[in-house]
N, C-alpha and C. Protein backbone atom coordinates (compact mmCIF):
# COMPACT_ATOMS: atom_id res chain seq x y z
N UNK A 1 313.15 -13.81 165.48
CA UNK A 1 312.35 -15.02 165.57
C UNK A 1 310.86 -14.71 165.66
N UNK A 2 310.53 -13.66 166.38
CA UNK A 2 309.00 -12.99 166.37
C UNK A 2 308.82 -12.70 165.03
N UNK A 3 309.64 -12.37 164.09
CA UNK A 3 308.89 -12.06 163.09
C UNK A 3 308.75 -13.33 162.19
N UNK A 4 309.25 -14.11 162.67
CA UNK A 4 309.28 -15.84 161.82
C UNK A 4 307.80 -16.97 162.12
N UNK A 5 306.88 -15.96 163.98
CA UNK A 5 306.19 -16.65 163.99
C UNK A 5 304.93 -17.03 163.07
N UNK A 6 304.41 -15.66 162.13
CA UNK A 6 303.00 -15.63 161.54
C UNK A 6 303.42 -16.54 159.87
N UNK A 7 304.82 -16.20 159.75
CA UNK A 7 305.36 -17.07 158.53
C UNK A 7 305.38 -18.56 158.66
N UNK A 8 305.73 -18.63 159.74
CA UNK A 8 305.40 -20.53 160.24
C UNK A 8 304.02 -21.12 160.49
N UNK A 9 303.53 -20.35 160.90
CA UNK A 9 301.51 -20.29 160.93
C UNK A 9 300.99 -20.62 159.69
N UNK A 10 301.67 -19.99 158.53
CA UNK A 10 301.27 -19.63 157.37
C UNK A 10 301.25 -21.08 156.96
N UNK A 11 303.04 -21.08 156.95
CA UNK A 11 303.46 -22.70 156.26
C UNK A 11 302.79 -23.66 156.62
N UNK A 12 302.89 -23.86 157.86
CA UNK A 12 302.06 -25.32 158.62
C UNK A 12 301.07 -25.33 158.05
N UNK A 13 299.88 -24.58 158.10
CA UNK A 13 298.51 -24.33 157.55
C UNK A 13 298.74 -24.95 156.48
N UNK A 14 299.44 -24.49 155.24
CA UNK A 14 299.41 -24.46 153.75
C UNK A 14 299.83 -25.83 153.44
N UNK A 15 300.80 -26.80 154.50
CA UNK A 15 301.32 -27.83 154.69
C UNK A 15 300.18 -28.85 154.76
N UNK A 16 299.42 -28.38 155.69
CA UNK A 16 298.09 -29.30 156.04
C UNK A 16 297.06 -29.72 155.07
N UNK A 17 296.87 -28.15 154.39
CA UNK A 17 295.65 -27.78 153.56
C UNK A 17 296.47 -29.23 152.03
N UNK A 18 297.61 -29.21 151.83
CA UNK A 18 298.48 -30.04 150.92
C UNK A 18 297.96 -31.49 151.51
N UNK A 19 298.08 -31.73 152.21
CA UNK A 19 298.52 -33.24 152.92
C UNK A 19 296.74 -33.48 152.65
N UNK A 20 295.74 -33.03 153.32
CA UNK A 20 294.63 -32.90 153.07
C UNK A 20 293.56 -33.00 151.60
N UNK A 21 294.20 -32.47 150.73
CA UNK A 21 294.06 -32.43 149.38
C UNK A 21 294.64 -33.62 148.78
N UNK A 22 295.46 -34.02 148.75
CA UNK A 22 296.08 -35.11 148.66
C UNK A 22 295.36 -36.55 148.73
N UNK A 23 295.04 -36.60 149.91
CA UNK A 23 294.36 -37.53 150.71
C UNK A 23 293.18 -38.23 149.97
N UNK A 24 292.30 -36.76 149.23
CA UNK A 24 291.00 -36.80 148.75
C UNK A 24 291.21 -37.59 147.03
N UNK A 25 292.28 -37.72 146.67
CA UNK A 25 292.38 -37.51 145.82
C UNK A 25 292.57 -39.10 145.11
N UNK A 26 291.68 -39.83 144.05
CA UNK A 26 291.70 -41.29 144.05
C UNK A 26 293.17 -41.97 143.84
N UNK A 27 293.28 -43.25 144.15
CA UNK A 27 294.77 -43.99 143.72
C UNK A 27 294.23 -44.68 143.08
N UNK A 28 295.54 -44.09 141.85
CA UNK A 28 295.17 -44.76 140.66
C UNK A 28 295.43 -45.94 140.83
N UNK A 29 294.47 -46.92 139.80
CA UNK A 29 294.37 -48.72 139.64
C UNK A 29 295.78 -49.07 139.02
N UNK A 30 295.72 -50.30 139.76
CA UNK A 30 297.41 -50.55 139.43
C UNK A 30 297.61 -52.07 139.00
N UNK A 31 297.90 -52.72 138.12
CA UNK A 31 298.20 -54.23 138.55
C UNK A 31 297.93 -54.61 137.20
N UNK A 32 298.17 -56.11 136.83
CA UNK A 32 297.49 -56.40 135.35
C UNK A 32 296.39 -56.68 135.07
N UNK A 33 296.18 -56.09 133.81
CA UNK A 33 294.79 -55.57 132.91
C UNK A 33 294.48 -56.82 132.72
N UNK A 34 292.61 -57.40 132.77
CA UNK A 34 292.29 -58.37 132.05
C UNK A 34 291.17 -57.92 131.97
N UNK A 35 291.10 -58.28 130.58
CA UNK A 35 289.56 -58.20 130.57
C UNK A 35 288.69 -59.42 130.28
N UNK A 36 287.09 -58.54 130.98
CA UNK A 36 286.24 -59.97 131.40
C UNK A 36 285.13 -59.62 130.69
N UNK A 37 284.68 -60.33 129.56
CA UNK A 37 283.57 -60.47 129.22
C UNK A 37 282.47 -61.13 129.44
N UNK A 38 281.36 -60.34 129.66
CA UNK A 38 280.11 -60.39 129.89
C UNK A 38 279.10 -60.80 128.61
N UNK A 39 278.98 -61.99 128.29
CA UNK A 39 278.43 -62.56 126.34
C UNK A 39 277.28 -62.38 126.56
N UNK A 40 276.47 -61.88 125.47
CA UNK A 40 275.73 -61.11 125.11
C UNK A 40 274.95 -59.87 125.78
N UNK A 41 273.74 -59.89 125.86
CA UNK A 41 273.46 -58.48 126.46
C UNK A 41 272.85 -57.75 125.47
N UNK A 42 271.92 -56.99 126.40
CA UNK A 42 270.89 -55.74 125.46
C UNK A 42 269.94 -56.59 124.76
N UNK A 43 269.64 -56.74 123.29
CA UNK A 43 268.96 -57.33 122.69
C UNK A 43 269.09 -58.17 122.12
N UNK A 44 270.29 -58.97 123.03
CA UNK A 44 270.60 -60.40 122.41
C UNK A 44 271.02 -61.22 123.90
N UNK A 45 269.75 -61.86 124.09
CA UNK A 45 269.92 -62.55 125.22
C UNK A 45 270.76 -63.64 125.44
N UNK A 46 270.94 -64.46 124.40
CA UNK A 46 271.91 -65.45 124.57
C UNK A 46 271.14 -66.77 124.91
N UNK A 47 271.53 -67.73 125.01
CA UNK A 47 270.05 -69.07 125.09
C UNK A 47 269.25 -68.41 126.53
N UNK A 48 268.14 -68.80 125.97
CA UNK A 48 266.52 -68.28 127.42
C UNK A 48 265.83 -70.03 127.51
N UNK A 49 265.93 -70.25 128.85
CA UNK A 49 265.55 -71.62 129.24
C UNK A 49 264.37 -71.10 130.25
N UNK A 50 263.24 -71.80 130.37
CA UNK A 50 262.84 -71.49 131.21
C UNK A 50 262.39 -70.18 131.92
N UNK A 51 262.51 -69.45 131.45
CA UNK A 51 262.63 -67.87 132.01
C UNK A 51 263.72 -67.09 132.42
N UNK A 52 264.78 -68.38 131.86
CA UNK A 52 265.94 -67.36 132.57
C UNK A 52 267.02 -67.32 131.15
N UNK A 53 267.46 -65.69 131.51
CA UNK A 53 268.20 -66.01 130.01
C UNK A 53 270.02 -65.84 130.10
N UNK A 54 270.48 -66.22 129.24
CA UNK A 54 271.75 -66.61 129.08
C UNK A 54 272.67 -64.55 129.94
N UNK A 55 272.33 -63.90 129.29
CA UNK A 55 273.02 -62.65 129.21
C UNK A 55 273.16 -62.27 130.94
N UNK A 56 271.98 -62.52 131.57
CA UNK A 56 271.87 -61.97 133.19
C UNK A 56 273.09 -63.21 133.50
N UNK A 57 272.92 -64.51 133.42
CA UNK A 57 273.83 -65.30 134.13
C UNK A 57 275.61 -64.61 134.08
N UNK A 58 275.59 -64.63 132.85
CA UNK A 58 277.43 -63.76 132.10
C UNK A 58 277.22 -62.58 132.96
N UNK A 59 276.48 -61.29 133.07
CA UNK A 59 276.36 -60.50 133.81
C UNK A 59 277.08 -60.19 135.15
N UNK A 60 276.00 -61.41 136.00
CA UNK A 60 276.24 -61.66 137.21
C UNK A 60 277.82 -62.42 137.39
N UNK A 61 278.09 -63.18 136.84
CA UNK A 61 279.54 -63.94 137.09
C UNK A 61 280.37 -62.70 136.36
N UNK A 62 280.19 -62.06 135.91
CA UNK A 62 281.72 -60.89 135.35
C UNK A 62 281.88 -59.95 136.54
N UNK A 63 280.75 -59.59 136.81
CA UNK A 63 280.60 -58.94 138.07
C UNK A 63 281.43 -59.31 139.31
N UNK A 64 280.67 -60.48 139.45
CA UNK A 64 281.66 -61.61 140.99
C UNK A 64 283.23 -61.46 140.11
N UNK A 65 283.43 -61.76 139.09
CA UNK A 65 284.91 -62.31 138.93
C UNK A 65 285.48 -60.77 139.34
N UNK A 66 285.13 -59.26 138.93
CA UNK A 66 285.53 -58.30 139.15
C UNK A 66 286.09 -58.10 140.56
N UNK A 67 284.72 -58.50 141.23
CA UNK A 67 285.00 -58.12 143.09
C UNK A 67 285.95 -58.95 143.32
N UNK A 68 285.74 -60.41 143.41
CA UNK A 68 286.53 -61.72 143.81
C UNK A 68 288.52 -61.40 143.14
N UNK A 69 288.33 -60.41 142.01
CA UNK A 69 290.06 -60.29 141.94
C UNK A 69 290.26 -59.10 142.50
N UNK A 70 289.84 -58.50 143.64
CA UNK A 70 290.42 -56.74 144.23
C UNK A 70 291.38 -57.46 145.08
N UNK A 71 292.68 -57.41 145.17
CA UNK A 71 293.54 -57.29 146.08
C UNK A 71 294.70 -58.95 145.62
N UNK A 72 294.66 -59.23 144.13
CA UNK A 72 295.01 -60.54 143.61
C UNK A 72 296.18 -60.15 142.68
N UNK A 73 296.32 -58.61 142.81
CA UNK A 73 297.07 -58.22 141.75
C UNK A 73 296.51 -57.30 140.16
N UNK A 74 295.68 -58.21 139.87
CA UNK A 74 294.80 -57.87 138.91
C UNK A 74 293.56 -56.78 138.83
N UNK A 75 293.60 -55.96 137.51
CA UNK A 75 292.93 -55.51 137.57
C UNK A 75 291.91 -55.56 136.22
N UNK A 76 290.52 -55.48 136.59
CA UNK A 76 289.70 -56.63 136.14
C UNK A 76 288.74 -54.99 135.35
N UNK A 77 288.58 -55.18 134.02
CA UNK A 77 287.98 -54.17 132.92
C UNK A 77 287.07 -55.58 132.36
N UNK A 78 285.40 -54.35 132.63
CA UNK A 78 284.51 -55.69 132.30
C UNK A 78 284.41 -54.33 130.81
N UNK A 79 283.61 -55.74 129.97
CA UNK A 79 283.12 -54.96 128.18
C UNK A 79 281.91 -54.25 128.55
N UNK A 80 281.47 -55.22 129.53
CA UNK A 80 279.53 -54.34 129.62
C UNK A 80 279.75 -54.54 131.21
N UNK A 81 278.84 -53.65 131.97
CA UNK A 81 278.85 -53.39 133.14
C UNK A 81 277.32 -53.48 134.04
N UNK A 82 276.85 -53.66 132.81
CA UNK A 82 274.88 -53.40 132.43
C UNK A 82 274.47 -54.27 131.70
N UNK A 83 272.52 -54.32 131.14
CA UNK A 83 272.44 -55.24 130.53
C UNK A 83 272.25 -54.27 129.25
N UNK A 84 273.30 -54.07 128.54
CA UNK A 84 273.73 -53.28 127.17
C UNK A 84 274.42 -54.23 126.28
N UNK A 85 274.39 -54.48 124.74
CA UNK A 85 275.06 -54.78 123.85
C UNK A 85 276.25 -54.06 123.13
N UNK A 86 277.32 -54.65 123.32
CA UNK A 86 278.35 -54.60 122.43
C UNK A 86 278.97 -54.96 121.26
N UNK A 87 279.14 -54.86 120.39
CA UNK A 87 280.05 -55.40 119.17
C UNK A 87 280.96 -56.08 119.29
N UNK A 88 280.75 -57.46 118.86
CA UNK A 88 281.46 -58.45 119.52
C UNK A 88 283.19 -57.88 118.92
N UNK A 89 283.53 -57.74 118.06
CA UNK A 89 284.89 -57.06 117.33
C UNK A 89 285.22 -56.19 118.24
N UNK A 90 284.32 -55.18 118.59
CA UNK A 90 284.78 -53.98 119.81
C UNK A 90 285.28 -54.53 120.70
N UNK A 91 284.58 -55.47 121.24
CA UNK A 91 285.06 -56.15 122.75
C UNK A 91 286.17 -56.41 123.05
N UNK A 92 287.15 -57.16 122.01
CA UNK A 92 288.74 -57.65 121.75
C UNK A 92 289.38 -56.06 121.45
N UNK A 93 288.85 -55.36 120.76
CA UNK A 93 289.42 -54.35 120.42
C UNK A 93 289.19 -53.05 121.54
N UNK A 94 288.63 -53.43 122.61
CA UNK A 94 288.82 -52.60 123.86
C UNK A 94 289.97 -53.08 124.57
N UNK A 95 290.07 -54.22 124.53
CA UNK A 95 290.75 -55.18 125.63
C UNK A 95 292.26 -54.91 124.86
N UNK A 96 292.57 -54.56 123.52
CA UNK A 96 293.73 -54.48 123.22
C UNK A 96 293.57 -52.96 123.89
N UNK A 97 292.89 -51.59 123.48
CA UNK A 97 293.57 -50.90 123.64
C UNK A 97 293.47 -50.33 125.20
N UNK A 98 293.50 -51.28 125.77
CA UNK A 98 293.64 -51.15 127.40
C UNK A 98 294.78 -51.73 127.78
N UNK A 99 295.95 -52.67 126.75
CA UNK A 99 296.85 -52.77 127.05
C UNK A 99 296.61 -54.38 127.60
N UNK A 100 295.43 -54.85 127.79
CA UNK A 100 295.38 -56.26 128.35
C UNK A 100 296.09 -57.27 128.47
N UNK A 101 296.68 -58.12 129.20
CA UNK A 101 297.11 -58.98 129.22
C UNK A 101 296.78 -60.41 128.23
N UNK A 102 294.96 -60.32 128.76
CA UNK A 102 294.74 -61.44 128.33
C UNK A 102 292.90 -60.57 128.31
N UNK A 103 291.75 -61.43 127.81
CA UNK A 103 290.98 -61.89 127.59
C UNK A 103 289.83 -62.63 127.80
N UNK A 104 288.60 -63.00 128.85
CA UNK A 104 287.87 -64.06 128.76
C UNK A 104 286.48 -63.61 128.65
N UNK A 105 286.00 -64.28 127.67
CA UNK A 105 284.52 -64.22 127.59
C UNK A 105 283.97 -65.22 128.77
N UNK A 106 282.38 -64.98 129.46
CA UNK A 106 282.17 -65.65 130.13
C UNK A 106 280.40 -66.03 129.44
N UNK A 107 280.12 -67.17 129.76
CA UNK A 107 278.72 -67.76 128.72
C UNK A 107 278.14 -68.91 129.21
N UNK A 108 277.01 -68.98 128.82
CA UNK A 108 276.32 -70.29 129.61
C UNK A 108 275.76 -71.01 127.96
N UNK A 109 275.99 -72.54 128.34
CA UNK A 109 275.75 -72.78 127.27
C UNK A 109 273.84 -73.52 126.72
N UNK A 110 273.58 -74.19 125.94
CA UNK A 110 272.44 -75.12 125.42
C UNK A 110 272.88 -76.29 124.70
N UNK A 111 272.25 -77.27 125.07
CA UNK A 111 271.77 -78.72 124.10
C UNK A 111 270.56 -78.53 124.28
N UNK A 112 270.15 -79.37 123.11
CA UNK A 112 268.55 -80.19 123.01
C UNK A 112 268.72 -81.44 123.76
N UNK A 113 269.73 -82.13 123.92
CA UNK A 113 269.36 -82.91 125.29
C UNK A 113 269.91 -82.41 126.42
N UNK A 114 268.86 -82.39 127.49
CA UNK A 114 268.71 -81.85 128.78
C UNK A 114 269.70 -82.83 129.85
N UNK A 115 270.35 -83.91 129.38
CA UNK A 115 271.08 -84.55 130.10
C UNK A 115 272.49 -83.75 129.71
N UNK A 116 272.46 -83.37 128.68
CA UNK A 116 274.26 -82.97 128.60
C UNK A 116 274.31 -81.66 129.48
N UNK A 117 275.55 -81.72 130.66
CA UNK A 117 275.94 -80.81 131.31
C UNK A 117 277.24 -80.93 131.63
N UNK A 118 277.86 -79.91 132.56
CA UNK A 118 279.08 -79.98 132.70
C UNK A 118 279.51 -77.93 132.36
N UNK A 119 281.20 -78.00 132.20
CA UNK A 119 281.90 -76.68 131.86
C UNK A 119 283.05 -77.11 131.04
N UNK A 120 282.77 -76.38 129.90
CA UNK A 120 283.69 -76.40 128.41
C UNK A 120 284.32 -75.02 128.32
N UNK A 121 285.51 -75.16 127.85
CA UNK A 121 286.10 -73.56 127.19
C UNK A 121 286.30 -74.00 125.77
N UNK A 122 286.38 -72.63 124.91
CA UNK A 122 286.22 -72.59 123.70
C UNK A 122 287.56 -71.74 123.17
N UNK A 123 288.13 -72.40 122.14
CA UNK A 123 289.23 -71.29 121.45
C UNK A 123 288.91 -71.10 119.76
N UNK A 124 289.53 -70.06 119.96
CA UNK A 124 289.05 -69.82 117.88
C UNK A 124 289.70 -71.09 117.28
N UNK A 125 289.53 -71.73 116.14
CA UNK A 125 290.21 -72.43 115.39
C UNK A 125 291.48 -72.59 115.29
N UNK A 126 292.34 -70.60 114.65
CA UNK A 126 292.96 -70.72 114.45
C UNK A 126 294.12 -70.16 115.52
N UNK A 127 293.55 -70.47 116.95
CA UNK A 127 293.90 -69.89 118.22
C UNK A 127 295.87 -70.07 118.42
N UNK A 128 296.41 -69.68 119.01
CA UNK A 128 298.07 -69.85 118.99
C UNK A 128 298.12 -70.70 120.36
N UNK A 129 299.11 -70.55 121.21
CA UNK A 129 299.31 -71.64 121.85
C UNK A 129 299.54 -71.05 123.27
N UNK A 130 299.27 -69.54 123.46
CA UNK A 130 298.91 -69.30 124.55
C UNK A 130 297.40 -69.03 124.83
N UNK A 131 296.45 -68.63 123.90
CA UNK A 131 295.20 -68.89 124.07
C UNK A 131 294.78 -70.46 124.49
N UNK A 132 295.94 -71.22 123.67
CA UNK A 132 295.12 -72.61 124.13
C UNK A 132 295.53 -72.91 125.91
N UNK A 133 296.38 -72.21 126.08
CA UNK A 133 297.27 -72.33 127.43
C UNK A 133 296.31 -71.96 128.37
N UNK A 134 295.77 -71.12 128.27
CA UNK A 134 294.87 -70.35 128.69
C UNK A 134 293.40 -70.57 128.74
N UNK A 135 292.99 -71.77 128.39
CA UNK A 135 291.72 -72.15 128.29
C UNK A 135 291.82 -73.53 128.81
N UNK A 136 293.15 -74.15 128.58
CA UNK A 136 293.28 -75.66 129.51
C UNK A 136 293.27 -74.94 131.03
N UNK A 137 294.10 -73.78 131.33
CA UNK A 137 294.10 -73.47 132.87
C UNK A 137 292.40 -73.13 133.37
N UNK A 138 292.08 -72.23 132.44
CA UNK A 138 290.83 -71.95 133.27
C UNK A 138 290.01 -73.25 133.33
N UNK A 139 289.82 -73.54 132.33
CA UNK A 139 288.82 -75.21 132.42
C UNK A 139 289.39 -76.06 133.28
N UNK A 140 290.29 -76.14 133.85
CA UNK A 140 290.94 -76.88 134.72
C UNK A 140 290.58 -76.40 136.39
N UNK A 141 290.66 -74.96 136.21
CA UNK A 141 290.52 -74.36 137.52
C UNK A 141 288.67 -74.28 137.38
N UNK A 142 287.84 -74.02 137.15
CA UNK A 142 286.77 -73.69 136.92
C UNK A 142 286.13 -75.44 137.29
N UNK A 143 286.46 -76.22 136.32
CA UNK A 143 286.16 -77.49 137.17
C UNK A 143 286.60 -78.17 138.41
N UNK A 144 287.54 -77.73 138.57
CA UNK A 144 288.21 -77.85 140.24
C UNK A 144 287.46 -77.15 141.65
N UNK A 145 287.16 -75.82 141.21
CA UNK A 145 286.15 -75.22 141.84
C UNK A 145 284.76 -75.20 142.39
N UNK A 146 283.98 -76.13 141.03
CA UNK A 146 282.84 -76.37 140.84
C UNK A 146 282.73 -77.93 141.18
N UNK A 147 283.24 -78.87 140.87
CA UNK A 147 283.01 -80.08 141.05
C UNK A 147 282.08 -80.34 139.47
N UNK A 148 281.97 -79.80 138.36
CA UNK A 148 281.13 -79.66 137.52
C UNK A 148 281.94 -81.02 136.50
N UNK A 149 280.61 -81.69 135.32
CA UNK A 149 281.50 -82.30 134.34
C UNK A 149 282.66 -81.84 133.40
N UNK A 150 283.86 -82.20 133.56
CA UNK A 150 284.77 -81.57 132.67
C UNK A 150 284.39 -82.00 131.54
N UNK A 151 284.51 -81.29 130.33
CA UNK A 151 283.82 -81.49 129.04
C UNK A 151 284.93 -81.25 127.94
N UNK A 152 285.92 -80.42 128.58
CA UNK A 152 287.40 -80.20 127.67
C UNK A 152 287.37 -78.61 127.21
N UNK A 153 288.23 -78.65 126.42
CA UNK A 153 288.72 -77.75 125.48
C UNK A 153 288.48 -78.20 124.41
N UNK A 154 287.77 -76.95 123.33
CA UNK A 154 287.16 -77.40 122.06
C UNK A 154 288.00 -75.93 121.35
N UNK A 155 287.70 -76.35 119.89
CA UNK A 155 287.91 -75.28 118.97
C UNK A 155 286.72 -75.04 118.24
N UNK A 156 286.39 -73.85 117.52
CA UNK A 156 286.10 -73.77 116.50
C UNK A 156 285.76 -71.93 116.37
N UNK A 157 285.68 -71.61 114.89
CA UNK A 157 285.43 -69.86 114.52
C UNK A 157 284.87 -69.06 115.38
N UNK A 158 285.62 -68.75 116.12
CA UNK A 158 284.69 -66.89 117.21
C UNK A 158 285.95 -66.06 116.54
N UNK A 159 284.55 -65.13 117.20
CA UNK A 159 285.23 -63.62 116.77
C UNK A 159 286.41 -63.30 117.74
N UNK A 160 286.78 -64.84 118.45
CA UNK A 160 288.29 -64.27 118.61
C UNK A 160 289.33 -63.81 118.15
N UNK A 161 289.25 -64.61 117.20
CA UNK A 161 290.32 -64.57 115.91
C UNK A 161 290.76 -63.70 115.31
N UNK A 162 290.19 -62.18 115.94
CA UNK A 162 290.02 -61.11 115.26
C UNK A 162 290.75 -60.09 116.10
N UNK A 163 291.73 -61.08 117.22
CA UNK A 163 293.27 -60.20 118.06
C UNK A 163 293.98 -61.25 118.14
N UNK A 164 295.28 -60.90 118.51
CA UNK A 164 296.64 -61.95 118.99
C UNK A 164 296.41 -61.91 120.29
N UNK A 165 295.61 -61.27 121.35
CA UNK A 165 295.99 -61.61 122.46
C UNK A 165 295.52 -62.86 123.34
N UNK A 166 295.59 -63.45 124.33
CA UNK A 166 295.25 -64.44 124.54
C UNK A 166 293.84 -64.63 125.14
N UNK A 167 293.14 -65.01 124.28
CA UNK A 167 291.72 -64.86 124.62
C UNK A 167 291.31 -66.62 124.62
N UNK A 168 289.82 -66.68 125.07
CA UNK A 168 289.17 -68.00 125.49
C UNK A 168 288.00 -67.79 125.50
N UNK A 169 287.03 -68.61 125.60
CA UNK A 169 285.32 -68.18 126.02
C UNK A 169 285.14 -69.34 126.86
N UNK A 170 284.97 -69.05 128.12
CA UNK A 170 284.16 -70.39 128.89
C UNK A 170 282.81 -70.42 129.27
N UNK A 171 282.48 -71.84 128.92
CA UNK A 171 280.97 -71.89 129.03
C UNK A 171 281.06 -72.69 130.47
N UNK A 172 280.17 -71.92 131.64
CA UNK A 172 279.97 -72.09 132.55
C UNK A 172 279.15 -73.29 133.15
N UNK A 173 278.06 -73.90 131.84
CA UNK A 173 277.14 -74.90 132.74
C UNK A 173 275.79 -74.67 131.43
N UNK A 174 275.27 -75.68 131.55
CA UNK A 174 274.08 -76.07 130.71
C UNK A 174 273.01 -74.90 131.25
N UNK A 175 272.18 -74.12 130.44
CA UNK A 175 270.88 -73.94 130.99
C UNK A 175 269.99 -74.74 130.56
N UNK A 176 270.27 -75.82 129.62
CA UNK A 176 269.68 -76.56 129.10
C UNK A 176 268.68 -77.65 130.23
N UNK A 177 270.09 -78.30 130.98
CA UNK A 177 270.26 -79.26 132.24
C UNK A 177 269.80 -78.69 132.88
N UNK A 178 268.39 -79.27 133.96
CA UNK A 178 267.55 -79.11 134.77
C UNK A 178 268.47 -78.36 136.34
N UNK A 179 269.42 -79.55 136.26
CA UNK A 179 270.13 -79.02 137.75
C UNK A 179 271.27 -78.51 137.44
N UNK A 180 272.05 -78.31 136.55
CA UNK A 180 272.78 -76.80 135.73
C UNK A 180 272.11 -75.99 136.28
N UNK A 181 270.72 -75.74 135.94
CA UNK A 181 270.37 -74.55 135.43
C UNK A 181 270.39 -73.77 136.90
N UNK A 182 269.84 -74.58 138.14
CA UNK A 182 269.85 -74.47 139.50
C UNK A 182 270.78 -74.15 139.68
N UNK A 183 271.58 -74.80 139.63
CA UNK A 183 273.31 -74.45 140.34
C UNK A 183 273.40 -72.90 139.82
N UNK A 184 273.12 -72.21 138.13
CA UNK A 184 273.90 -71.47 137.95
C UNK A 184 272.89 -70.07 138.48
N UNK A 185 271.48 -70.43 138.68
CA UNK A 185 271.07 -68.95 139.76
C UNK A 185 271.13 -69.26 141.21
N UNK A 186 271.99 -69.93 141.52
CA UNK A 186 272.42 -70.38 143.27
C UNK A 186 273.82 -69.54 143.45
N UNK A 187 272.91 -68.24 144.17
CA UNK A 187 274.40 -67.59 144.67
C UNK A 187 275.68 -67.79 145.15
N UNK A 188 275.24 -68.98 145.91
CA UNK A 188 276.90 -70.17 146.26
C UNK A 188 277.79 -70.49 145.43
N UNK A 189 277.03 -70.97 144.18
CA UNK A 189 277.50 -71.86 142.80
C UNK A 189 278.12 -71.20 142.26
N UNK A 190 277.37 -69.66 142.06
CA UNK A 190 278.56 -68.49 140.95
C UNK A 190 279.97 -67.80 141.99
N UNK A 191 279.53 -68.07 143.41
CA UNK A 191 281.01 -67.39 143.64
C UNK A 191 282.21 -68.47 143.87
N UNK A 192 281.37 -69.70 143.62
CA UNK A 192 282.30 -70.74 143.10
C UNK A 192 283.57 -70.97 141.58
N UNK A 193 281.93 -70.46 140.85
CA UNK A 193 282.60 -70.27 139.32
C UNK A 193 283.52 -69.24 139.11
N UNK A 194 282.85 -68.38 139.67
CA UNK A 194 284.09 -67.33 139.73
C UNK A 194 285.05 -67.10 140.67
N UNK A 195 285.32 -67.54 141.43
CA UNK A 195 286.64 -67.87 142.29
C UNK A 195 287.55 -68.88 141.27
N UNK A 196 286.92 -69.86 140.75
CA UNK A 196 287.32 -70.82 139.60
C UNK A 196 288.09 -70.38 138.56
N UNK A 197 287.40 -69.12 138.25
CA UNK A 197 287.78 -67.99 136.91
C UNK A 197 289.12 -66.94 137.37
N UNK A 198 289.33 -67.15 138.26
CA UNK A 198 290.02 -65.84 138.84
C UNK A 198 291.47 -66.90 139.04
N UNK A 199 290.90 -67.80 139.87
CA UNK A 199 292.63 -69.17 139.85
C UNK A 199 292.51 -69.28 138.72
N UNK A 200 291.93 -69.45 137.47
CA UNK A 200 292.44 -69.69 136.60
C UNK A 200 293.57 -68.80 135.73
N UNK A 201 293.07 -67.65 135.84
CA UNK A 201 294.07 -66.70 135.13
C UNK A 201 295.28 -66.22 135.94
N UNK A 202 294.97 -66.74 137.03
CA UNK A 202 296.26 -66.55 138.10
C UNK A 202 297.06 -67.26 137.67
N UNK A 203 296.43 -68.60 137.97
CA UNK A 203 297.39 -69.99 137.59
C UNK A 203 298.23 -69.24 136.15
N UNK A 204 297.12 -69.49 134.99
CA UNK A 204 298.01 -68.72 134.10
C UNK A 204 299.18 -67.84 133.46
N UNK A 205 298.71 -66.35 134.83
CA UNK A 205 300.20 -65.47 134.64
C UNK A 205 300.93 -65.98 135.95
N UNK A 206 301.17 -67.01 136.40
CA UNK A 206 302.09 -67.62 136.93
C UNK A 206 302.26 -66.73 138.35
N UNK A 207 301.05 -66.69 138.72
CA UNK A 207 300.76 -65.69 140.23
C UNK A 207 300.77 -66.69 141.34
């Protein structure tokens, strides 16, 4: 047994030095893939009202929707992370080969009249019938959240059209509209919208 003690010294140690190493070592992300787009960016600002332009608002809310889903199940892959431009075709075509579930662009919209406001989602034309599924939930949850004008679900040609998976674009709020435009750099307002954005795709995969 004396000669078993410096061999058990050994093990324990080597046991520890394991358990220790281990420890350091990241856990991998787990849960379903969505991805969240951030519309436009880099050298395409997206409508500029006032001094403020469309791309920082998408920015900031992809961001919140990221934090606001840690511990929801989901795991949230933004297109841009920065204020950098992407290829709008790339964007869908990241989100497929990440295995995604689903899809959402996030965007602020413009009129020339300053009275029209509210939150609209958008589907491609020739969208299928879980994209449209998927854009009644979020517009549903997103105005529930916000207290904002519901404005509906619309169609028409984006470069959605250019995957099967279930994608949408929601437009968050006028920068057009004087008190839109307030609400949407009022830090309160976006972790509204995006709490909005996050039940919505919950609601969706039936979470």
């Amino acid at each position: 047994m004396d000669e078993l003690g410096p061999l058990l010294v050994v093990l324990f140690v080597t046991a520890l030095a394991v358990v220790a190493f281990l420890s350091l070592q990241p856990v991998p992300e787990t849960g379903v893939v969505v991805v969240i787009d951030a519309g436009h960016g880099g050298h395409d600002p997206g409508a500029v009202v006032a001094g403020v332009q469309e791309k920082d608002i998408n920015l900031a809310l992809a961001l919140l929707v990221q934090e606001k889903a840690k511990g929801t199940g989901l795991r949230v892959i933004l297109t841009r992370d920065a204020d950098f431009y992407v290829d709008l075709v790339e964007r869908v075509r990241m989100a497929e080969a990440l295995g995604a579930a689903l899809y959402v662009s996030i965007h602020a919209n413009y009129h020339r009249n300053s009275k029209v406001c509210g939150v609209e989602t958008w589907v491609d034309t020739n969208a299928n019938a879980e994209s449209a599924y998927l854009a009644e939930t979020l517009q549903r949850a997103v105005v529930l959240a916000t207290g904002a004008a519901d404005r509906g679900v619309h169609r028409q040609t984006l470069y959605l059209r250019h995957t099967s998976l279930p994608t949408a674009l929601v437009e968050v709020g006028y920068l057009s509209c004087p008190t839109e435009r307030a609400k949407l750099l009022d830090p309160n307002y976006r972790e509204r919208l995006a709490e909005g954005i996050v039940r919505g795709i919950l609601a969706y995969l039936g979470r």
